[in-house]
Protein backbone atom coordinates (compact mmCIF):
# COMPACT_ATOMS: atom_id res chain seq x y z
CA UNK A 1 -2.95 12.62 -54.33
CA UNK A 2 -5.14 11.82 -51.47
CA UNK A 3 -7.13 14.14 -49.15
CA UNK A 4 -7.30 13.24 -45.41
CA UNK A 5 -9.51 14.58 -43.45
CA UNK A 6 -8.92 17.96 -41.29
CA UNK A 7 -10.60 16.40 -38.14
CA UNK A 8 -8.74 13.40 -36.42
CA UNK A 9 -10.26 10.51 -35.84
CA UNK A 10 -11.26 11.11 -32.13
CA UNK A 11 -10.78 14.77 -31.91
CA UNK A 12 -14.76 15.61 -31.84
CA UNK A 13 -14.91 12.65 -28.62
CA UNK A 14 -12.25 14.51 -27.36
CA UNK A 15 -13.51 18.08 -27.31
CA UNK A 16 -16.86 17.06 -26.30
CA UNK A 17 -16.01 14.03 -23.33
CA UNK A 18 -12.47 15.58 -22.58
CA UNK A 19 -13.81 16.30 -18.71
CA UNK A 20 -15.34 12.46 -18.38
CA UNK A 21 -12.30 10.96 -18.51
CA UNK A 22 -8.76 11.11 -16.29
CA UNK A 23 -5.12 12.70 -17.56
CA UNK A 24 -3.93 8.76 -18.29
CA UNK A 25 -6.85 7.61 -20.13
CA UNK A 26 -6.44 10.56 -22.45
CA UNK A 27 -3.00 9.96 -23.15
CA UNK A 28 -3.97 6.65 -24.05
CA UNK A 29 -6.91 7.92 -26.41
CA UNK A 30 -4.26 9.72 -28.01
CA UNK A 31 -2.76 6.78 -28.78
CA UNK A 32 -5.84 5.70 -30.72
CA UNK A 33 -6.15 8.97 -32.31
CA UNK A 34 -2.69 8.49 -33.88
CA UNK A 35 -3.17 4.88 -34.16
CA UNK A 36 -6.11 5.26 -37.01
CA UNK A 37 -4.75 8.57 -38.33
CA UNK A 38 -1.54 6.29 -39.39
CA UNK A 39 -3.20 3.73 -41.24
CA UNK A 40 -3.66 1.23 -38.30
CA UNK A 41 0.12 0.50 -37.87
CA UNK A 42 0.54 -0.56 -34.21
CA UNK A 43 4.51 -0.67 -34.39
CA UNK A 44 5.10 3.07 -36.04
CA UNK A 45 2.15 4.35 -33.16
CA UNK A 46 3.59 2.35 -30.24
CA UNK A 47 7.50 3.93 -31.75
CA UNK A 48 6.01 7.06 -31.96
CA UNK A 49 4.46 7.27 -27.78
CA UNK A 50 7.59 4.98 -26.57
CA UNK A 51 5.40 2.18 -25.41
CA UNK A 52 5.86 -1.35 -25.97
CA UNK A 53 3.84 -3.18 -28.19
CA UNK A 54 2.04 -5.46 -25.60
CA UNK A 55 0.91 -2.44 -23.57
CA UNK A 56 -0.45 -0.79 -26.52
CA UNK A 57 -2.57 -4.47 -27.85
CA UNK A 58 -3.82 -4.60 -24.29
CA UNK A 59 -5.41 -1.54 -24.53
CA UNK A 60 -6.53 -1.87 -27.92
CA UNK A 61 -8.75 -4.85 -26.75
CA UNK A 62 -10.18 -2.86 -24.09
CA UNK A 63 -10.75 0.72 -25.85
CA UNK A 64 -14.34 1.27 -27.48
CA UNK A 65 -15.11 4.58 -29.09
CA UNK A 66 -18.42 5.03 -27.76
CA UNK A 67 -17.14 4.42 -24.12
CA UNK A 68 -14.01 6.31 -23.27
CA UNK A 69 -14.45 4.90 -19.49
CA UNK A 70 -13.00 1.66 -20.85
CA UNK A 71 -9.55 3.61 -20.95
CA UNK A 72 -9.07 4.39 -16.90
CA UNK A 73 -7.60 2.01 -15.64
CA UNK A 74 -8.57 -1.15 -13.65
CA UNK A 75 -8.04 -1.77 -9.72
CA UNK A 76 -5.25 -4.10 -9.31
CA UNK A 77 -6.52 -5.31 -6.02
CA UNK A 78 -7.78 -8.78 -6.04
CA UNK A 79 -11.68 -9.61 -6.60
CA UNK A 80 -11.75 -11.80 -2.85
CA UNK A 81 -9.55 -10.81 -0.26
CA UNK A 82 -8.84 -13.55 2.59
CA UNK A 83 -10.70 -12.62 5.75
CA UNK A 84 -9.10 -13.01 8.85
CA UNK A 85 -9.40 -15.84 10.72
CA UNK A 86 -9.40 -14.49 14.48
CA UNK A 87 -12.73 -13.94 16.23
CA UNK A 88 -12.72 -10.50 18.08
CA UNK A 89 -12.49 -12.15 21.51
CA UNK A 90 -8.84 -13.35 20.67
CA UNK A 91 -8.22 -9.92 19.06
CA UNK A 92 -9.31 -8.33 22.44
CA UNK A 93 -7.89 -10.55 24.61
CA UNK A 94 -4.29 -10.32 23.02
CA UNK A 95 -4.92 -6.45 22.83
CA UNK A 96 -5.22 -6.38 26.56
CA UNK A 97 -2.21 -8.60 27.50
CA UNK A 98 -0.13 -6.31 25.44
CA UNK A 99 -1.19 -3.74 27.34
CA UNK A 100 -0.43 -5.33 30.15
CA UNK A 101 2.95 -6.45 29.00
CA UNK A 102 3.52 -3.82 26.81
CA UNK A 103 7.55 -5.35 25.67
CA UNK A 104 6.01 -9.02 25.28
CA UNK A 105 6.22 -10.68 22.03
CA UNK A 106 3.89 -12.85 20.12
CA UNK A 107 5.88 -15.74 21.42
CA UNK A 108 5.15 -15.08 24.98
CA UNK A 109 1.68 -13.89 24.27
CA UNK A 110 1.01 -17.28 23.07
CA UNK A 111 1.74 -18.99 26.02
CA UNK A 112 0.05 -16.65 28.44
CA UNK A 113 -3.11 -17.03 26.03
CA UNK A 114 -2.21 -20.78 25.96
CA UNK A 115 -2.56 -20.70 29.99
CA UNK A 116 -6.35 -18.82 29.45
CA UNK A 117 -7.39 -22.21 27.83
CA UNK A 118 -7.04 -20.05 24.51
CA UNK A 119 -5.61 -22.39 21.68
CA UNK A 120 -3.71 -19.92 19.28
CA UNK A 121 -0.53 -20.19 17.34
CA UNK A 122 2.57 -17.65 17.44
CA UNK A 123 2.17 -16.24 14.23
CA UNK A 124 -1.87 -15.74 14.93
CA UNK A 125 -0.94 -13.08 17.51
CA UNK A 126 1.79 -11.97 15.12
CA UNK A 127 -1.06 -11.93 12.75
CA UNK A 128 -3.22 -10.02 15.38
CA UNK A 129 -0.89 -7.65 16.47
CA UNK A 130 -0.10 -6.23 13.09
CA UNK A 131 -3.32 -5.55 12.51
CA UNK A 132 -3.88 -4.17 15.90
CA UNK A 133 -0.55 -1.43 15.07
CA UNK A 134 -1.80 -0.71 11.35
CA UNK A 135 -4.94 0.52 13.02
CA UNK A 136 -3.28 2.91 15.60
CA UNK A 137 -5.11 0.49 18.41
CA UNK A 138 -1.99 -0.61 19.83
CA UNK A 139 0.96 1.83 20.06
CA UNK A 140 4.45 -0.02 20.83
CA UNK A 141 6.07 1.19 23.50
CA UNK A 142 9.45 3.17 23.83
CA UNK A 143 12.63 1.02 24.28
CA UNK A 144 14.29 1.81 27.22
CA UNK A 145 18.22 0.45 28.28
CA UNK A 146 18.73 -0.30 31.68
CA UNK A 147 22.20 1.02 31.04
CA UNK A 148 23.31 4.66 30.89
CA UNK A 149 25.70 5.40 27.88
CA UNK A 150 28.93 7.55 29.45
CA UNK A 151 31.77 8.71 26.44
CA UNK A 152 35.15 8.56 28.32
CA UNK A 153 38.13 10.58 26.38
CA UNK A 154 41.29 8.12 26.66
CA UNK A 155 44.62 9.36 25.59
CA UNK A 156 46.52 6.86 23.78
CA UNK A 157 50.67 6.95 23.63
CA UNK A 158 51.00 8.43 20.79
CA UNK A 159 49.29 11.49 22.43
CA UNK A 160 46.05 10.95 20.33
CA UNK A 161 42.39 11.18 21.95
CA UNK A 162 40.49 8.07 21.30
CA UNK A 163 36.22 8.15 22.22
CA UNK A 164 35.39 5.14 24.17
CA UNK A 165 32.04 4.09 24.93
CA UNK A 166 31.08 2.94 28.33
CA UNK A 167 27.97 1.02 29.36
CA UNK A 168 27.10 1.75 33.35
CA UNK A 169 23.81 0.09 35.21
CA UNK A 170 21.25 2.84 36.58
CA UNK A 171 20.75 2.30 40.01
């Protein structure tokens, strides 16, 4: 017969450090816990929490017992991020001909800025006016039709009423 011991293997870590750490990274400490309290087996412990067994050797590389930080999880955002490649003169200067033409698209943009001696391409001010709307800088403006919408009720022969939709020009 073999005695195990009452305590489980990171139980003390856990009731001291339980406030360092976030809800996910404990889970996966749990994990651990289990992991040594089974004799090591990977397969019965990754059965056991319904994980797959890649997840679980992942974060066996990573997990130290002395730093329970190495359990949060990473940033999945990359280390260098492009920068853009518009000066803030073009920015500003397609910011106010959009203004000015508020219902322009890049494509016309581009030629006006084209005309200013301003060498961009189309999808540079496509580019540039993205960013300008995911800021809140540049707010698009409202469609308007230059057509009224009029429903006309038609009687067919067979005595049914059919909707019909008219278009009219606003003059």
């Amino acid at each position: 017969m073999k005695i195990k011991n009452a305590l489980a293997h990171g139980s003390i870590i856990i009731g001291k450090r339980i406030g360092d750490i976030s809800p996910e990274a404990n889970k996966r400490l749990k994990w651990f816990d289990y992991y040594y309290c089974h004799g090591s087996n990977a397969r019965l412990t990754c059965r056991h929490f319904d994980i797959s067994p890649q997840t679980f050797y992942r974060w066996l590389n990573r997990y130290d017992s002395k730093n329970l930080k190495t359990l949060e999880s990473h940033s999945h955002r990359p280390c260098h991020v492009r920068k853009p490649t518009y000066s803030t003169e073009l920015l500003n200067a397609v910011r106010k001909l959009r203004e000015k033409y508020p219902r322009w698209g890049k494509e016309k943009l581009a030629v006006l800025l084209q005309r200013e001696n301003i060498e961009v391409s189309v999808s540079m001010v496509g580019r540039i006016l993205k960013h300008l709307k995911d800021r809140g800088i540049l707010i698009e403006a409202l469609p308007t039709s230059p057509y009224e919408s009029v429903d006309l009720l038609v009687l067919t022969p067979s005595g049914n009423q059919k909707n019909i939709l008219w278009m009219f020009p606003v003059t």
